[in-house]
N, C-alpha and C. Protein backbone atom coordinates (compact mmCIF):
# COMPACT_ATOMS: atom_id res chain seq x y z
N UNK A 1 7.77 -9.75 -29.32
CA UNK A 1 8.88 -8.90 -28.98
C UNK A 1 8.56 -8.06 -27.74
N UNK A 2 7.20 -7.40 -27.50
CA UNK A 2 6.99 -6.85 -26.45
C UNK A 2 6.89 -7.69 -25.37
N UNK A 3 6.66 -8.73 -25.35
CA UNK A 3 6.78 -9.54 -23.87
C UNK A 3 7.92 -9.56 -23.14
N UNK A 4 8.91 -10.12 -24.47
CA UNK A 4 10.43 -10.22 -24.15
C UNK A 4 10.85 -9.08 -23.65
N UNK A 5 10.51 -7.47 -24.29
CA UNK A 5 11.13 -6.77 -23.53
C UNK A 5 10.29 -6.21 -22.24
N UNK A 6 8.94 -6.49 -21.86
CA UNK A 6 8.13 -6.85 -20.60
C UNK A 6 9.10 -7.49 -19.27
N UNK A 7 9.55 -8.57 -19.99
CA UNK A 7 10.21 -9.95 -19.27
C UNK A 7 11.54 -9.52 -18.71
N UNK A 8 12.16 -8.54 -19.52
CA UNK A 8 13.78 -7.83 -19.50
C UNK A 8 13.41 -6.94 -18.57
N UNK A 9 12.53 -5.93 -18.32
CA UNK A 9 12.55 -4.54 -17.44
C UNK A 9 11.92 -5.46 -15.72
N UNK A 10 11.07 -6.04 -15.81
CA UNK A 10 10.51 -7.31 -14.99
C UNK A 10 11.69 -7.75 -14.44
N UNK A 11 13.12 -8.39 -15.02
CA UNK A 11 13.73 -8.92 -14.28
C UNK A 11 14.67 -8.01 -13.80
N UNK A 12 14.57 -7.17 -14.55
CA UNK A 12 15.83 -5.82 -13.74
C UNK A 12 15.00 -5.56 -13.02
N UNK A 13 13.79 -4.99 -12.27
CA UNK A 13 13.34 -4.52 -11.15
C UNK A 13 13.76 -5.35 -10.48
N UNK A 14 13.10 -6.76 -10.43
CA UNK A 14 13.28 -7.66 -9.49
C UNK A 14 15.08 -7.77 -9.05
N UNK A 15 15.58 -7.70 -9.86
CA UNK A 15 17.36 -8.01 -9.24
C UNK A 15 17.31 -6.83 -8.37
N UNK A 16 17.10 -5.24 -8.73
CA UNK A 16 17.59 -4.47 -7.98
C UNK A 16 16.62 -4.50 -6.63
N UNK A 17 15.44 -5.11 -6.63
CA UNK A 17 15.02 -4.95 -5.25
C UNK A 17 15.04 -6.08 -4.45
N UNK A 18 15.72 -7.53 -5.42
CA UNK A 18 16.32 -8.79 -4.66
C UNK A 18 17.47 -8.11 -3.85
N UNK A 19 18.29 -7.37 -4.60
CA UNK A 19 19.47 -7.14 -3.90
C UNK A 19 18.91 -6.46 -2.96
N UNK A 20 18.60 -5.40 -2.69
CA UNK A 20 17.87 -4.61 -1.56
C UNK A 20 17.11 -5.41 -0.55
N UNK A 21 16.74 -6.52 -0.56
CA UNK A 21 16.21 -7.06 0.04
C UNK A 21 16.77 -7.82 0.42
N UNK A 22 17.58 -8.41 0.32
CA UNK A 22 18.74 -8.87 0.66
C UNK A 22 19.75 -8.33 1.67
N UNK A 23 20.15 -7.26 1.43
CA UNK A 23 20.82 -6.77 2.35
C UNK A 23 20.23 -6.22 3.36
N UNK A 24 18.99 -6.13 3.30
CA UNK A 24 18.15 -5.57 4.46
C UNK A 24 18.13 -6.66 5.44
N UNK A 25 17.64 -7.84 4.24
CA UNK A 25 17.39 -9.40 5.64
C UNK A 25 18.68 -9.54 6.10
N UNK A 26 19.95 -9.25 5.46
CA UNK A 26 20.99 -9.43 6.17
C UNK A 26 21.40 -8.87 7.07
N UNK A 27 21.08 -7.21 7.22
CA UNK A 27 21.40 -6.68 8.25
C UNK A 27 21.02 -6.58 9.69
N UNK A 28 19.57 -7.43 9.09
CA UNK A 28 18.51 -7.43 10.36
C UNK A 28 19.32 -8.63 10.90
N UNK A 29 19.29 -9.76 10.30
CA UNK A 29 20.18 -10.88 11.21
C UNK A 29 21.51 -10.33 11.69
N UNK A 30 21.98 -9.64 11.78
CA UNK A 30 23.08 -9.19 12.00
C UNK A 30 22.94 -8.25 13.43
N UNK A 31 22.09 -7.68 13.06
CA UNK A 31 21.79 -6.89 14.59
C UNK A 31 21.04 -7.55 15.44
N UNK A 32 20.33 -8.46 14.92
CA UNK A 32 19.57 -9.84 15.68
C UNK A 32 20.50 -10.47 16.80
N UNK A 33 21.87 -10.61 15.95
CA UNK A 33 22.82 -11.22 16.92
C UNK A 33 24.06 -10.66 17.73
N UNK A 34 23.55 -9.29 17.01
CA UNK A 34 24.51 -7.84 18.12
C UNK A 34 23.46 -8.08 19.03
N UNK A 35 22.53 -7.73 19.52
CA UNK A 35 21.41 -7.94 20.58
C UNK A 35 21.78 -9.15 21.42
N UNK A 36 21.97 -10.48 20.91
CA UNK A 36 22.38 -11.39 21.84
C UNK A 36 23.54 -11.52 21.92
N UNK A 37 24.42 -11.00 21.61
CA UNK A 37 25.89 -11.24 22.35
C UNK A 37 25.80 -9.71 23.28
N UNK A 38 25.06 -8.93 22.88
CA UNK A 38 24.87 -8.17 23.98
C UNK A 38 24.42 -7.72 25.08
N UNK A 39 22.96 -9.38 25.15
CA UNK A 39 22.63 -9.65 26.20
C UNK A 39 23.13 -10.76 26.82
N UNK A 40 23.74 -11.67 26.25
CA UNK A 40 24.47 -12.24 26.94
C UNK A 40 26.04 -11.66 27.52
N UNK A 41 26.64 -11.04 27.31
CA UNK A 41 27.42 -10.89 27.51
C UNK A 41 27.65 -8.83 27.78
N UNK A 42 27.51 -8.13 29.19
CA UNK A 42 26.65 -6.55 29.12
C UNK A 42 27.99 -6.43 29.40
N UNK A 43 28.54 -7.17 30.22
CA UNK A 43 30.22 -6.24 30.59
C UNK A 43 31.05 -6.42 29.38
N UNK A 44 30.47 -7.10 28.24
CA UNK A 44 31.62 -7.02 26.59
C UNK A 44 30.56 -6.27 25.71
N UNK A 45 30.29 -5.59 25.70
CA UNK A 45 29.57 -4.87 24.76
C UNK A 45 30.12 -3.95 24.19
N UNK A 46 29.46 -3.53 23.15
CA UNK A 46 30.09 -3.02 22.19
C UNK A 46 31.01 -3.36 20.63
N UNK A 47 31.41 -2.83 20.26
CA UNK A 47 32.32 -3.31 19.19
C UNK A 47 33.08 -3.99 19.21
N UNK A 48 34.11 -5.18 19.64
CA UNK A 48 34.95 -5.87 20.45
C UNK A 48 35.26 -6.92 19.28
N UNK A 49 36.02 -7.42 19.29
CA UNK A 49 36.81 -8.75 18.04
C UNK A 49 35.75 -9.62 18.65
N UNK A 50 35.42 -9.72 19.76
CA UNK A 50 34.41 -11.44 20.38
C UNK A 50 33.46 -11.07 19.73
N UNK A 51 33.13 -9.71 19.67
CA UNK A 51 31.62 -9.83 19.12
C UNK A 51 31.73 -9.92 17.57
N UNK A 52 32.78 -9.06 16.67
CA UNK A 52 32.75 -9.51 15.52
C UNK A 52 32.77 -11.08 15.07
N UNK A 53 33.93 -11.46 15.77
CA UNK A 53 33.75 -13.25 15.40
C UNK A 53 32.69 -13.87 15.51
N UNK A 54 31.83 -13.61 16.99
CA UNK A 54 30.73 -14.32 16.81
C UNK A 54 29.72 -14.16 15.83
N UNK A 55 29.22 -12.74 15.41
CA UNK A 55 28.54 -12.52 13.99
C UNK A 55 29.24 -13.16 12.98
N UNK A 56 30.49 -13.27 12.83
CA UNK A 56 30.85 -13.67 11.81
C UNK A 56 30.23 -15.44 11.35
N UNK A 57 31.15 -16.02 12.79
CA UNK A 57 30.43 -17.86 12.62
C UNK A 57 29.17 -17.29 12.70
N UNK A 58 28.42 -17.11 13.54
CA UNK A 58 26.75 -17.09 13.10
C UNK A 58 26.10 -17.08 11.80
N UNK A 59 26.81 -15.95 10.85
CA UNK A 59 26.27 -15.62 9.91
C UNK A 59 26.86 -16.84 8.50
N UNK A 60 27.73 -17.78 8.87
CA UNK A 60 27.65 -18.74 7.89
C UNK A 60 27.10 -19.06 7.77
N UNK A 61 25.95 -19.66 8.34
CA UNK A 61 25.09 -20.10 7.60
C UNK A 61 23.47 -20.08 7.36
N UNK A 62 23.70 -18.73 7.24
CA UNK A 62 22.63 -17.51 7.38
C UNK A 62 22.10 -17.75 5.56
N UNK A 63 22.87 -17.93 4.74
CA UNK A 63 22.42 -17.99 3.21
C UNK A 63 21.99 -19.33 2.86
N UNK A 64 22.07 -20.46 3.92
CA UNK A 64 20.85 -21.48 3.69
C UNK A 64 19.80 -21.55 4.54
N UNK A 65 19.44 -20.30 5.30
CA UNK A 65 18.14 -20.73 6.22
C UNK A 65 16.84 -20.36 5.55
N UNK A 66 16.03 -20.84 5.99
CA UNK A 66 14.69 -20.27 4.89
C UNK A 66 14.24 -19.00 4.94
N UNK A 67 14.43 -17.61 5.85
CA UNK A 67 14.31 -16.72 5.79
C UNK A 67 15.37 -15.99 4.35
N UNK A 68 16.72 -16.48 4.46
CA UNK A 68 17.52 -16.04 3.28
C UNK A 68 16.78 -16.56 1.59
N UNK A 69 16.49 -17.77 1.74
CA UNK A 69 15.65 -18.18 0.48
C UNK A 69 14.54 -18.21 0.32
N UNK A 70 13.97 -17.45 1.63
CA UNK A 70 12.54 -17.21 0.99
C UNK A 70 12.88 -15.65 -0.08
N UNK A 71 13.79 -14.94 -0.06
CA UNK A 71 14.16 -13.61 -0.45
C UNK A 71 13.90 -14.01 -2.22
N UNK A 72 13.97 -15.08 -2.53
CA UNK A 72 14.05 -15.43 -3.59
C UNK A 72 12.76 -15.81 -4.62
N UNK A 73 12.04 -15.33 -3.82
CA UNK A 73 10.38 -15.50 -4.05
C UNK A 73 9.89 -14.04 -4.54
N UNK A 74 10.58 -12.97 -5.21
CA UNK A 74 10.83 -11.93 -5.41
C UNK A 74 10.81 -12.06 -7.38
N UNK A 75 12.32 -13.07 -7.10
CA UNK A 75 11.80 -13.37 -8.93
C UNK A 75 10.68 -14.54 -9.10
N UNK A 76 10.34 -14.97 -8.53
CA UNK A 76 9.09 -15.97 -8.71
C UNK A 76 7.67 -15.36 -8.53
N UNK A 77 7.12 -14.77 -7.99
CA UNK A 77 5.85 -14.11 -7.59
C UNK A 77 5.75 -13.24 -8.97
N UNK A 78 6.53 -12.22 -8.79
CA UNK A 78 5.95 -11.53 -9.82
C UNK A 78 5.66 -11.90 -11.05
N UNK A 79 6.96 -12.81 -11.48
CA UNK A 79 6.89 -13.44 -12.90
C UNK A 79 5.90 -14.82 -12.98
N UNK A 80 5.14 -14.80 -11.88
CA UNK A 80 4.05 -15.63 -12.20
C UNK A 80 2.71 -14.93 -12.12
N UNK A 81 2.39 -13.86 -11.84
CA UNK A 81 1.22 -12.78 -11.75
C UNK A 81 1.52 -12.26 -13.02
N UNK A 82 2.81 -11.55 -13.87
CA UNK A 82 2.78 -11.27 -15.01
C UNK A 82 2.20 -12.32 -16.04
N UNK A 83 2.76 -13.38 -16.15
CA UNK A 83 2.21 -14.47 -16.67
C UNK A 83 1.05 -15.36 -17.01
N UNK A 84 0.34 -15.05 -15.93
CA UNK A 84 -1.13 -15.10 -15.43
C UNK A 84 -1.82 -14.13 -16.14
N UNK A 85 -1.70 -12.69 -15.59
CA UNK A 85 -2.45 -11.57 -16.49
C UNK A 85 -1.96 -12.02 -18.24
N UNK A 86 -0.86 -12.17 -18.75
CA UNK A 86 -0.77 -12.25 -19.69
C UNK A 86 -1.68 -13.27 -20.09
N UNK A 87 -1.82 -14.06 -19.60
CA UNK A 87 -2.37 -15.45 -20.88
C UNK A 87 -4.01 -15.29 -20.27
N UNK A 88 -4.48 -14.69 -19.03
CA UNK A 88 -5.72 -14.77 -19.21
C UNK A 88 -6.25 -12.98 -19.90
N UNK A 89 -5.41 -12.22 -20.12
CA UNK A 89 -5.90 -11.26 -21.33
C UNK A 89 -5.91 -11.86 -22.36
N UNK A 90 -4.73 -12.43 -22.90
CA UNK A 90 -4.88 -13.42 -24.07
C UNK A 90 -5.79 -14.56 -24.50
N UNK A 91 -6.40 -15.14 -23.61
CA UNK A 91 -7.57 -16.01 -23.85
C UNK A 91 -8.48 -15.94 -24.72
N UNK A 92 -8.83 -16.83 -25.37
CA UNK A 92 -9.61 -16.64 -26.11
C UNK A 92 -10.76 -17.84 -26.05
C-alpha cells in the first residue's frame, strides 16, 4: 500500500512539473521564432498579424519534434530511479 501511495504523490509531482516544463519549452520556441521573423524581417517588427501567423504555422509542429518529447522523460526518469532504489533496498 505504501508504494502505491509513493507511486500516486511521484506522479502528481511529475504532471505538475511536466506541465511547467512544458510551457517553458514552449515559450522558448516561441521567442526562438519572434527573434527570426525579427531578424529577418527589422522594418515588420513587432507585434504584427505576419508575425503572429508565422509563429503560429511554425509552431505546428513543434509537439512532434524531439525537443517537445524529450519533455516526457520527466515521467520516465524518475519512476525508474524510484524503482531501482526500491528493489535494490529490497534485495535480499
Amino acid at each position: 500500500m505504501a508504494l502505491i501511495r509513493l507511486w500516486l504523490f511521484l506522479l502528481a509531482g511529475q504532471l505538475v512539473f511536466y506541465v511547467l516544463l512544458r510551457l517553458y519549452v514552449r515559450s522558448q520556441q516561441v521567442e526562438r521564432l519572434e527573434r527570426r521573423w525579427d531578424a529577418r524581417h527589422p522594418h515588420r517588427s513587432g507585434n504584427t498579424a505576419a508575425r503572429r501567423a508565422f509563429v503560429a504555422k511554425a509552431m505546428t509542429g513543434f509537439n512532434r519534434s524531439l525537443r517537445a518529447r524529450l519533455t516526457l522523460l520527466v515521467f520516465v526518469l524518475p519512476t525508474l530511479a524510484v524503482l531501482a532504489i526500491v528493489i535494490l533496498v529490497n534485495w535480499q
